[in-house]
Protein backbone atom coordinates (compact mmCIF):
# COMPACT_ATOMS: atom_id res chain seq x y z
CA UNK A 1 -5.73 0.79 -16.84
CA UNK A 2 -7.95 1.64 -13.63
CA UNK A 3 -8.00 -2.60 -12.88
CA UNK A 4 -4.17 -2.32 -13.17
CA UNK A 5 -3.86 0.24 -10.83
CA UNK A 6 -6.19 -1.43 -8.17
CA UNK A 7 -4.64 -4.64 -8.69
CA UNK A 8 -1.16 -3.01 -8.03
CA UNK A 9 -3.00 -1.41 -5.03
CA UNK A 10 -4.20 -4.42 -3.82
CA UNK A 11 -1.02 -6.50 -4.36
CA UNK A 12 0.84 -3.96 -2.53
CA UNK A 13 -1.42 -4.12 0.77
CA UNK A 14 -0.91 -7.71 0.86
CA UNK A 15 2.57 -7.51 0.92
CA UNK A 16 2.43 -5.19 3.79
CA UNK A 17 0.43 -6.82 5.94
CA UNK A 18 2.50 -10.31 5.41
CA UNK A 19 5.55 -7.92 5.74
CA UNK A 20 3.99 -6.40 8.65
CA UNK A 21 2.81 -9.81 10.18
CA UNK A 22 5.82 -11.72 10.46
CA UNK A 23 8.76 -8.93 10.87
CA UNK A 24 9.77 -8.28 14.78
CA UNK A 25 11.02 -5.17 13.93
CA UNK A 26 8.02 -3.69 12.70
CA UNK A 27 5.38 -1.75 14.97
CA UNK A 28 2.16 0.38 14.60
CA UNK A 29 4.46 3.56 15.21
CA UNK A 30 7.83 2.21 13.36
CA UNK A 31 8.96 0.17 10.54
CA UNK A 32 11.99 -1.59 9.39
CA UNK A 33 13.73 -0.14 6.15
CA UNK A 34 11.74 -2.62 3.95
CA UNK A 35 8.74 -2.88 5.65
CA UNK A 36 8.96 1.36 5.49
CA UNK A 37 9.50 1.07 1.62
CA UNK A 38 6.18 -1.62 1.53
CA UNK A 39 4.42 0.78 3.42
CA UNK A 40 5.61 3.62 1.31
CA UNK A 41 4.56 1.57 -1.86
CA UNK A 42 1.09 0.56 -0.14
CA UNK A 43 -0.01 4.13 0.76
CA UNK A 44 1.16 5.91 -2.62
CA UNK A 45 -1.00 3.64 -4.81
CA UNK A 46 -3.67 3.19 -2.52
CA UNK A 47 -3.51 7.37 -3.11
CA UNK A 48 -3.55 7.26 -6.56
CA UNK A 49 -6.60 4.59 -6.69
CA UNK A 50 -8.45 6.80 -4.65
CA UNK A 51 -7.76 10.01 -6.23
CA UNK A 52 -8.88 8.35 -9.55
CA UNK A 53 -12.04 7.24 -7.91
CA UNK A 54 -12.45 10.89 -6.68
CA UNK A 55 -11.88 11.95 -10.29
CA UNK A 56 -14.35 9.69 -11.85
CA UNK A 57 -17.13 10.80 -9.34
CA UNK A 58 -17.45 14.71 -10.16
C-alpha cells in the first residue's frame, strides 16, 4: 500500500506541473479551476505520503 500511495503522489505532481506548464491561465499565485483541483489533488497526497513517512520514523 505505501508504493501505491507514492505512486499516486507522484502521478499527481506530474500532472500538475504539465497542467501548470502549458495552461495561460495558471500563475505562481493563481490557478485555473482544474489546474486548482490538480493542485488540490497534488498537495493532499503528497500530505498523506509524508505523514506516513513521519509515522514510520518514530
Amino acid at each position: 500500500m505505501p508504493e501505491d500511495l507514492y505512486d499516486r503522489y507522484q502521478v499527481a505532481s506530474t500532472a500538475h506541473r504539465q497542467h501548470h506548464a502549458t495552461c495561460t491561465a495558471c500563475t505562481d499565485t493563481s490557478r485555473c479551476q482544474q489546474g486548482q483541483r490538480l493542485f488540490e489533488s497534488f498537495t493532499r497526497l503528497q500530505d498523506a505520503y509524508l505523514n506516513r513517512q513521519r509515522s514510520k520514523r518514530r
